[in-house]
Protein backbone atom coordinates (compact mmCIF):
# COMPACT_ATOMS: atom_id res chain seq x y z
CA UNK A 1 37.87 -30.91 -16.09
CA UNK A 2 34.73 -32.45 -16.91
CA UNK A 3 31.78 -30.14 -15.44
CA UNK A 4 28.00 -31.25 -15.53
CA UNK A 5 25.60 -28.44 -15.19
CA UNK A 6 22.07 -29.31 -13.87
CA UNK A 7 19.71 -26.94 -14.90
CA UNK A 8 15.74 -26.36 -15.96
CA UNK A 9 12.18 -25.22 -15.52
CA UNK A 10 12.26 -21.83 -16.62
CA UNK A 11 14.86 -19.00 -18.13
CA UNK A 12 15.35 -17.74 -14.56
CA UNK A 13 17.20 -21.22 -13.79
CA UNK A 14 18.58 -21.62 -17.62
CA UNK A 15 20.01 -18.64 -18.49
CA UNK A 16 22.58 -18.19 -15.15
CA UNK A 17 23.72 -21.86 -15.95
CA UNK A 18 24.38 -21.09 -19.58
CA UNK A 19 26.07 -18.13 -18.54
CA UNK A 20 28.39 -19.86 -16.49
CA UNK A 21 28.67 -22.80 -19.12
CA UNK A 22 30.09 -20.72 -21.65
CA UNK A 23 32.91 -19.29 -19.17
CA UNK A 24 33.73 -22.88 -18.77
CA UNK A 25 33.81 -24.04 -21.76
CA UNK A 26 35.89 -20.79 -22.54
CA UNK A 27 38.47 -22.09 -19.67
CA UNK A 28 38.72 -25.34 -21.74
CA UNK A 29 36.58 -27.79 -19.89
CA UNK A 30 34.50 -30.27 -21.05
CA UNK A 31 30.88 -29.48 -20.22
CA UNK A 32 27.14 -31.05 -20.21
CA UNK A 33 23.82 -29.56 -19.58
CA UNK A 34 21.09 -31.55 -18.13
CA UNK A 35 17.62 -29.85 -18.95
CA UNK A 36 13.90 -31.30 -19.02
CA UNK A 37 11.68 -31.24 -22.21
CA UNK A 38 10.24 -27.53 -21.32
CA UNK A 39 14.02 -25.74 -21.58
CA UNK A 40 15.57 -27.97 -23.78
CA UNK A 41 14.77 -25.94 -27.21
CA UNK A 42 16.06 -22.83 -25.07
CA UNK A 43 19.27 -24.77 -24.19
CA UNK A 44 20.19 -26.15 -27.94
CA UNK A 45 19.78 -22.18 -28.98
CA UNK A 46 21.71 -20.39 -26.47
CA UNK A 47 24.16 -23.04 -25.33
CA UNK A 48 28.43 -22.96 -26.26
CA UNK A 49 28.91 -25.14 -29.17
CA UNK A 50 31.30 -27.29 -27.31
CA UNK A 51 29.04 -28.03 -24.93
CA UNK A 52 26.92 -31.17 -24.93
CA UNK A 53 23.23 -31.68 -23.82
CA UNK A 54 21.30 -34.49 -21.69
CA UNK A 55 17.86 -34.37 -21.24
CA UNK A 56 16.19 -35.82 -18.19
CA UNK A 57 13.06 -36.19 -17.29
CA UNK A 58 11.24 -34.30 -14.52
CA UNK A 59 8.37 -31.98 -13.45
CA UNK A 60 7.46 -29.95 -10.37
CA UNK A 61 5.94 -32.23 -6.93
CA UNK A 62 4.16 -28.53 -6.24
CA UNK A 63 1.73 -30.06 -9.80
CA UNK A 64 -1.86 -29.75 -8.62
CA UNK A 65 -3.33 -33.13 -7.08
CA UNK A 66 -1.86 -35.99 -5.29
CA UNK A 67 -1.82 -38.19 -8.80
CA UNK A 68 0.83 -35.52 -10.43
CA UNK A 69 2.96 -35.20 -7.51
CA UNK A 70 3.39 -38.73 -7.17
CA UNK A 71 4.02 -39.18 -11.07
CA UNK A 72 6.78 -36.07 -10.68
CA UNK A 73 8.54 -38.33 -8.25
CA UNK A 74 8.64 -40.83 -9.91
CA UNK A 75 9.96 -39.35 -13.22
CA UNK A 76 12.67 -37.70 -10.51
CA UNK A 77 13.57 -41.13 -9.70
CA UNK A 78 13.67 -42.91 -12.91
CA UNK A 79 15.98 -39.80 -14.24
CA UNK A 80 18.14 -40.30 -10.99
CA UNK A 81 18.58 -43.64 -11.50
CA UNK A 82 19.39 -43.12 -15.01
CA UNK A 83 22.09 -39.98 -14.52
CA UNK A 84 23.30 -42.80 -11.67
CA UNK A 85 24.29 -45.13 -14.19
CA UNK A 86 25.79 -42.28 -16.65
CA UNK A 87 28.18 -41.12 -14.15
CA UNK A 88 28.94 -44.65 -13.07
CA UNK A 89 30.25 -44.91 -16.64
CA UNK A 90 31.61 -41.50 -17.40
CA UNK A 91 32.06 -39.60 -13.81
CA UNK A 92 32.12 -35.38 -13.89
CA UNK A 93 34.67 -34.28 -11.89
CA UNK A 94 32.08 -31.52 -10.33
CA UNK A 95 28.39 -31.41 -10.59
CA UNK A 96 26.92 -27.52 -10.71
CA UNK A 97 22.96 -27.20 -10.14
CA UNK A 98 21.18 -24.48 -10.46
CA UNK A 99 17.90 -25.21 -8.87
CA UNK A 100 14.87 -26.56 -9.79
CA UNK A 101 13.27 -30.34 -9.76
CA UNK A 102 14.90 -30.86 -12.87
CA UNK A 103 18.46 -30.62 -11.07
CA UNK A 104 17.39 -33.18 -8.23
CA UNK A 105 18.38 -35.87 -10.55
CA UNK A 106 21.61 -34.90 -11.15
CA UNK A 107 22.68 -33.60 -7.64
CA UNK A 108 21.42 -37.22 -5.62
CA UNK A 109 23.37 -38.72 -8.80
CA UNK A 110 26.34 -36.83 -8.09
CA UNK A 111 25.91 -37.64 -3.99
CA UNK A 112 25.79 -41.93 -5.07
CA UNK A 113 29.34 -41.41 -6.86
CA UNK A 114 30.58 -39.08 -4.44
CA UNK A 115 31.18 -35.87 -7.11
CA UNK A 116 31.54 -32.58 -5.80
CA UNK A 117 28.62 -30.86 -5.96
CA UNK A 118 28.01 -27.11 -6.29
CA UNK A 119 23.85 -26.15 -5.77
CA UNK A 120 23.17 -22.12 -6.56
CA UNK A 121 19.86 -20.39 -5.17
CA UNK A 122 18.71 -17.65 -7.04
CA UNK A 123 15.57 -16.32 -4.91
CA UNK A 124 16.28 -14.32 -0.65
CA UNK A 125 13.83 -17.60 0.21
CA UNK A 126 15.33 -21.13 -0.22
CA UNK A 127 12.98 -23.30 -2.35
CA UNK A 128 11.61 -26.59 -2.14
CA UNK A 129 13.79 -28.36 -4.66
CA UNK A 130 17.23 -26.96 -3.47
CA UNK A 131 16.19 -27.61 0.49
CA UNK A 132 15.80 -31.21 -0.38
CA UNK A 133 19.05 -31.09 -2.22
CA UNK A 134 21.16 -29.32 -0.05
CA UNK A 135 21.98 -32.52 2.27
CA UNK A 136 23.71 -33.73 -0.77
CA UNK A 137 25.46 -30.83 -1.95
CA UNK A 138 29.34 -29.46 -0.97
CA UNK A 139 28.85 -25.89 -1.18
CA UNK A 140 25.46 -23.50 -1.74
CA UNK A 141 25.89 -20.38 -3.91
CA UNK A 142 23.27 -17.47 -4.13
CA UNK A 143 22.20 -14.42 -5.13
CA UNK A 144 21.09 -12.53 -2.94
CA UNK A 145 23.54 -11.66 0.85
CA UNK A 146 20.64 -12.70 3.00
CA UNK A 147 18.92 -15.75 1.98
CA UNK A 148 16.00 -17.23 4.51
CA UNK A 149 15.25 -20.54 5.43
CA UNK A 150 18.68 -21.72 4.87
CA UNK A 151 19.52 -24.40 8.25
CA UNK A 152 22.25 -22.07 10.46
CA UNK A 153 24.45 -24.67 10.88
CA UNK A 154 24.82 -24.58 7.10
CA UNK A 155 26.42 -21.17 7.32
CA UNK A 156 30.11 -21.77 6.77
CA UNK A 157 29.08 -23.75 3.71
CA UNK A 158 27.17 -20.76 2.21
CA UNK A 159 28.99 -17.96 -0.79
CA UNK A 160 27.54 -15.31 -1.82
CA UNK A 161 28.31 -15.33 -5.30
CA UNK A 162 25.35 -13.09 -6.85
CA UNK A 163 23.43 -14.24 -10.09
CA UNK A 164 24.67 -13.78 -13.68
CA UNK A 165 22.69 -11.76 -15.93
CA UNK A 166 23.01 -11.25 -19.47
CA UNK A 167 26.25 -9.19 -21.06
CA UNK A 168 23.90 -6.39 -22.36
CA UNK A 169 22.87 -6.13 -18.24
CA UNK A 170 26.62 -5.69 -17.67
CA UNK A 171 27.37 -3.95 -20.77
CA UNK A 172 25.34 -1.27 -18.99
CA UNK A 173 26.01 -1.25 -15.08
CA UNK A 174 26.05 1.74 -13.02
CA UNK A 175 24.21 3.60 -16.35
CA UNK A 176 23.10 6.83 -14.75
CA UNK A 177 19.39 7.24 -15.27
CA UNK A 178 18.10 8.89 -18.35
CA UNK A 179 15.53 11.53 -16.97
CA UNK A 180 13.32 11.22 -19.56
CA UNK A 181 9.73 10.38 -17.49
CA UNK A 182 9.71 6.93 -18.67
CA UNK A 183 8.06 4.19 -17.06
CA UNK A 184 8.64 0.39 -17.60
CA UNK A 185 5.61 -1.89 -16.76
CA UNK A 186 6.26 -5.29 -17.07
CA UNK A 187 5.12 -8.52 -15.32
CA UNK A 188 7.16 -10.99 -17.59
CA UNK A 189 6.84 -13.21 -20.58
CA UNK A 190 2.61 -14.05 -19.39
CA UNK A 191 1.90 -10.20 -18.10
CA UNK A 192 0.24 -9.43 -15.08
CA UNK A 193 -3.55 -8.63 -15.21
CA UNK A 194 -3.18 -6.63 -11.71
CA UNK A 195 -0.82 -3.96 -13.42
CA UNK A 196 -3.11 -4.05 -16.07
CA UNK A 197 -5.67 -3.04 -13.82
CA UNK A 198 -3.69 -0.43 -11.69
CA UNK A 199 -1.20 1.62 -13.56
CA UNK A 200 -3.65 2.98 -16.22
CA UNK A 201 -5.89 4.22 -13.81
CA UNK A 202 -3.29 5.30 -12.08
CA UNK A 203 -1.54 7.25 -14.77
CA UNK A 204 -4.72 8.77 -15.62
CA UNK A 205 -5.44 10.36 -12.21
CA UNK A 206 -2.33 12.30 -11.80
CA UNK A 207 -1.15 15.68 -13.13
CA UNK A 208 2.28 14.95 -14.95
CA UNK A 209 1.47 14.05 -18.54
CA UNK A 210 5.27 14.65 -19.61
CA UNK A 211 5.59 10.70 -18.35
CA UNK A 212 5.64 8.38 -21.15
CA UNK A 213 5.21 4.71 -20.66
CA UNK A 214 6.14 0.72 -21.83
CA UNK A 215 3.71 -1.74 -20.66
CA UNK A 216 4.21 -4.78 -21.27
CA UNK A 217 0.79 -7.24 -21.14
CA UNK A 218 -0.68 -10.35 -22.33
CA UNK A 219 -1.28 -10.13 -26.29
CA UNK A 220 -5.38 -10.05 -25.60
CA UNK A 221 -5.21 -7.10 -23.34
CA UNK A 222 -3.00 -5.17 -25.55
CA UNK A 223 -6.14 -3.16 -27.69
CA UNK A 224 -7.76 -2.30 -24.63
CA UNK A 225 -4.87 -1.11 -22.96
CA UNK A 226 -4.04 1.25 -26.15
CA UNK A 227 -7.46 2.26 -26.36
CA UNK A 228 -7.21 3.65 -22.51
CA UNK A 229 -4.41 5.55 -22.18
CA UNK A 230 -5.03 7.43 -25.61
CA UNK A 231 -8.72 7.97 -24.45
CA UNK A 232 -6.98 9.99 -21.60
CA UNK A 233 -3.82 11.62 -23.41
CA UNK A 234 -1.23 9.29 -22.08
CA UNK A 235 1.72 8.83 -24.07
CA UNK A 236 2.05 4.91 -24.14
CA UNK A 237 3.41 2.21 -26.37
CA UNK A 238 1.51 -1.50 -25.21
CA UNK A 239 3.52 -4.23 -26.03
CA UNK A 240 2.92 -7.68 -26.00
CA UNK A 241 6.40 -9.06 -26.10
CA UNK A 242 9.75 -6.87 -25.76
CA UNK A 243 12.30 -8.02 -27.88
CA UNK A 244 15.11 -5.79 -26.00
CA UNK A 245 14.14 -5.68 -22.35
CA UNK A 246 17.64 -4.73 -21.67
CA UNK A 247 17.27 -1.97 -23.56
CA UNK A 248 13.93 -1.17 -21.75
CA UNK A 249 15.34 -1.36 -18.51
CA UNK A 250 17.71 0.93 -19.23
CA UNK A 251 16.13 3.68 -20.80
CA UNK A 252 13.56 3.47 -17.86
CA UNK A 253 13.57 6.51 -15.26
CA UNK A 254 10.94 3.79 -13.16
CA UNK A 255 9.97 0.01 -13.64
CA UNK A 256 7.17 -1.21 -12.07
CA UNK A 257 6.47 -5.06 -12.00
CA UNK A 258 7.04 -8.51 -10.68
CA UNK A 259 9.99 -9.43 -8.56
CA UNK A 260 11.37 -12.47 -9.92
CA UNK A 261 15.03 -13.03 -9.00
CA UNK A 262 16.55 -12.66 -12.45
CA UNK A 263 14.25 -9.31 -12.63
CA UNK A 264 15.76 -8.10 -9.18
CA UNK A 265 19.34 -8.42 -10.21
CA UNK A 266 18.75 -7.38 -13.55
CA UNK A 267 17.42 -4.02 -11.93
CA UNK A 268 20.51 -3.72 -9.53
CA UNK A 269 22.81 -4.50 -11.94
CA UNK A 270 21.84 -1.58 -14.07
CA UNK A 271 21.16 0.17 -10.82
CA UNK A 272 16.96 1.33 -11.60
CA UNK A 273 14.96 1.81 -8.96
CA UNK A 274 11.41 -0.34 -9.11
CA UNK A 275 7.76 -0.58 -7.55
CA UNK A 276 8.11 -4.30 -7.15
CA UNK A 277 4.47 -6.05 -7.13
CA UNK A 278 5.31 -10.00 -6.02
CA UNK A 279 3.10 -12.77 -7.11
CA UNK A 280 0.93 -13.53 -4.39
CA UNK A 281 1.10 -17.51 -4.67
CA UNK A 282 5.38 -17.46 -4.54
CA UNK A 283 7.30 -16.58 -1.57
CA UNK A 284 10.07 -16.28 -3.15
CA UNK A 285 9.23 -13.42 -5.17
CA UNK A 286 8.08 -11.56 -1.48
CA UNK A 287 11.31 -12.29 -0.16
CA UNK A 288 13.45 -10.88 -3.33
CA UNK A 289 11.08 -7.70 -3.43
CA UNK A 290 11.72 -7.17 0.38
CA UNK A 291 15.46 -7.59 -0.17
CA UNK A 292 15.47 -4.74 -3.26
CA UNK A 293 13.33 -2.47 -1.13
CA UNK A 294 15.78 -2.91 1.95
CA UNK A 295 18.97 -1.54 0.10
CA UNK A 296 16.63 1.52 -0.33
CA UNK A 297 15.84 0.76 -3.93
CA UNK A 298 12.29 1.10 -4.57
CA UNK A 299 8.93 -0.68 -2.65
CA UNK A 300 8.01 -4.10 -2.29
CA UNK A 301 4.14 -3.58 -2.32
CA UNK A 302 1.84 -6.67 -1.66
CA UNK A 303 -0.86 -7.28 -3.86
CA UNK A 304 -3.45 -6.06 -1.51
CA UNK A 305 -2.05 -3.40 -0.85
CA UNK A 306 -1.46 -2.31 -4.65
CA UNK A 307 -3.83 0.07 -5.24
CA UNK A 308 -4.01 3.13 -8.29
CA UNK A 309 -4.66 5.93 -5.53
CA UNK A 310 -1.24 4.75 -3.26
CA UNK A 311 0.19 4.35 -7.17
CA UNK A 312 -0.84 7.39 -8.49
CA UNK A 313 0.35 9.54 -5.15
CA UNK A 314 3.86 7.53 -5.16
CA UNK A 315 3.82 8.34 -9.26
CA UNK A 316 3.25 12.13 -8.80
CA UNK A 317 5.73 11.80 -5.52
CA UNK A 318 8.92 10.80 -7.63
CA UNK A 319 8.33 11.99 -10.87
CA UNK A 320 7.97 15.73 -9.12
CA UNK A 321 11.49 15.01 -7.67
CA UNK A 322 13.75 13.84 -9.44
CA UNK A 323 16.59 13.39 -7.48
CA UNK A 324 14.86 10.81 -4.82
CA UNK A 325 14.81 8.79 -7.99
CA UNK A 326 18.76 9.19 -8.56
CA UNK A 327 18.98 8.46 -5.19
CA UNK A 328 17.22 5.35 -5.77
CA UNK A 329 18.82 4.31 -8.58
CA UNK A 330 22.28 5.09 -6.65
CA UNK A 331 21.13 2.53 -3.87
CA UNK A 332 19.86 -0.17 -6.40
CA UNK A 333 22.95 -0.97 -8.03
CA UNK A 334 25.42 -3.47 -7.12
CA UNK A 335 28.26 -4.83 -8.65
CA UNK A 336 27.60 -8.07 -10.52
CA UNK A 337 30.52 -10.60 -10.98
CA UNK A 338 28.18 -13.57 -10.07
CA UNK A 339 29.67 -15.76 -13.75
CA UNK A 340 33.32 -15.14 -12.65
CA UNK A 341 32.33 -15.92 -8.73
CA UNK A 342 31.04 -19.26 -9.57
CA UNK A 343 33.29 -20.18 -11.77
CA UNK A 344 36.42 -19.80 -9.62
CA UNK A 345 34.28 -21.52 -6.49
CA UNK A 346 33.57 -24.32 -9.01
CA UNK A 347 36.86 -25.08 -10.36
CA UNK A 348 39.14 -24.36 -7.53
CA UNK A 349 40.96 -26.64 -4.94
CA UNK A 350 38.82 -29.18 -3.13
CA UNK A 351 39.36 -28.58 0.74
């Protein structure tokens, strides 16, 4: 079967669609990734051997000022009308997107030659790019049970299928938690200058100096941040990058952060409970924070609301018993098949 995977953006949409590439390509089939210019070094490294790439050319309409929305449209377009004439030539027997403007293109593409198409959602809010492409699509997968925004009459067209994550995320699932007062701070590949801001002072006001923790932060904040918690006797290693956050994760007792979707199911797919701080500007981060703190996991804590004396009293609050953090950690994990779950709902029977 010839499969075209639509993909782009960031990691968050290119690393589940390489995931699921490989399985393919695994299975035998003949697969293509479409990718913009931003992703496409990240594709080339990671991607199956036997699997080829397309680049297309798109950008986000949410770009800053009318001039660069309309220019994103019309780079949509031209790519649309481009994949259009690819498929006319050499038609994929199923089209797989995984979100993004960069898989518009491929998806209305898909719709003109009338190719299955398969659109996965990876935030508990719908976004902008996948409601516009859902009128074209056959079936939506996502990751989290309860995804807003998503029409109701769409319902019976909706699988849960989960997210995939990567094999060192599996290779640990269920790990019970190591109990070794270590916190995680991390707020992704750019840092976050409000946990930056919070968690040292935070750390510093409270009595338990047996915690030791990771922070993760932007490579010009790293001195100062070093400088702090040694000035008041916290054990800490400040990192600008982490090579192994896998490995992070899972030695963590705690991780406190942002609440992308790849970072959510990471989390419950080693089962670790998390202070989850969402961006302010993105919705979708709110929504997949609210969804981890509903199974009981942790707290989804706006940024307003993030302050080091509710920090430091939740800190000392945990830390002082340990088993409401087992208990945590017990309610964050969930089972993660999400690469085997979209695979079989791409490549089975047509109904």
């Amino acid at each position: 079967m010839k499969i075209w995977i639509a993909t782009g953006g960031t990691g968050g949409h290119v690393f589940p669609a390489l995931s699921v590439a490989s399985q393919l390509v695994q299975q035998g089939h003949r697969v293509t990734i479409s990718c913009d210019r931003r992703v496409r070094k990240m594709v080339m490294m990671s991607k199956p051997d036997a699997a080829r790439v397309a680049r297309i050319w798109a950008s986000g309409v949410g770009a800053r000022g009318r001039i660069r929305a309309a220019w994103s449209l019309v780079k949509i377009g031209v790519s649309t009308l481009l994949l259009g004439g690819r498929f006319m030539v050499a038609r994929p027997d199923r089209v797989v997107a995984f979100g993004g403007y960069a898989s518009v293109p491929a998806v209305v593409a898909a719709h003109l030659w009338r190719v299955p198409t398969y659109l996965h959602e990876q935030n508990a809010a719908i976004g902008r790019a996948n409601r516009f492409a859902l009128r074209w699509v056959r079936v939506l997968m996502t990751s989290f049970p309860d995804v807003s925004g998503i029409p109701t009459s769409w319902a019976p067209r909706v699988v849960y299928t989960g997210l995939p994550v990567r094999q060192e995320f599996l290779d640990a699932a269920a790990s019970p938690l190591p109990n070794s007062g270590r916190i995680l701070v991390t707020g992704g590949s750019l840092g976050a200058q409000i946990l930056d801001d919070i968690v040292p002072v935070a750390l510093a006001g409270i009595k338990n100096k047996k915690i030791f923790v990771t922070h993760q932060t932007r490579p010009e904040n790293v001195a100062r941040l070093r400088k702090f918690y040694t000035d008041h006797k916290i054990r800490a290693n400040v990192l600008s990058f982490i090579h192994d956050m896998a490995g992070a994760v899972i030695g963590a007792d705690l991780i406190i952060g942002r609440s992308g979707a790849s970072t959510v199911v990471e989390l419950e797919t080693v089962g670790r409970p998390a202070i989850l701080v969402p961006l302010g500007i993105n919705p979708d981060q709110a929504a997949n924070a609210a969804a981890f703190e509903k199974l009981g996991a942790g707290f989804a804590v706006p940024q307003s609301r993030f302050t080091a004396r509710w920090l430091g009293a939740t800190l000392t609050e945990l830390f002082d018993n340990p088993s409401r953090l087992a208990k945590m950690a017990h309610k964050a994990y969930v089972p993660n098949h999400a690469t085997d779950q979209i695979v079989d709902v791409v490549t089975g029977p047509l109904d």
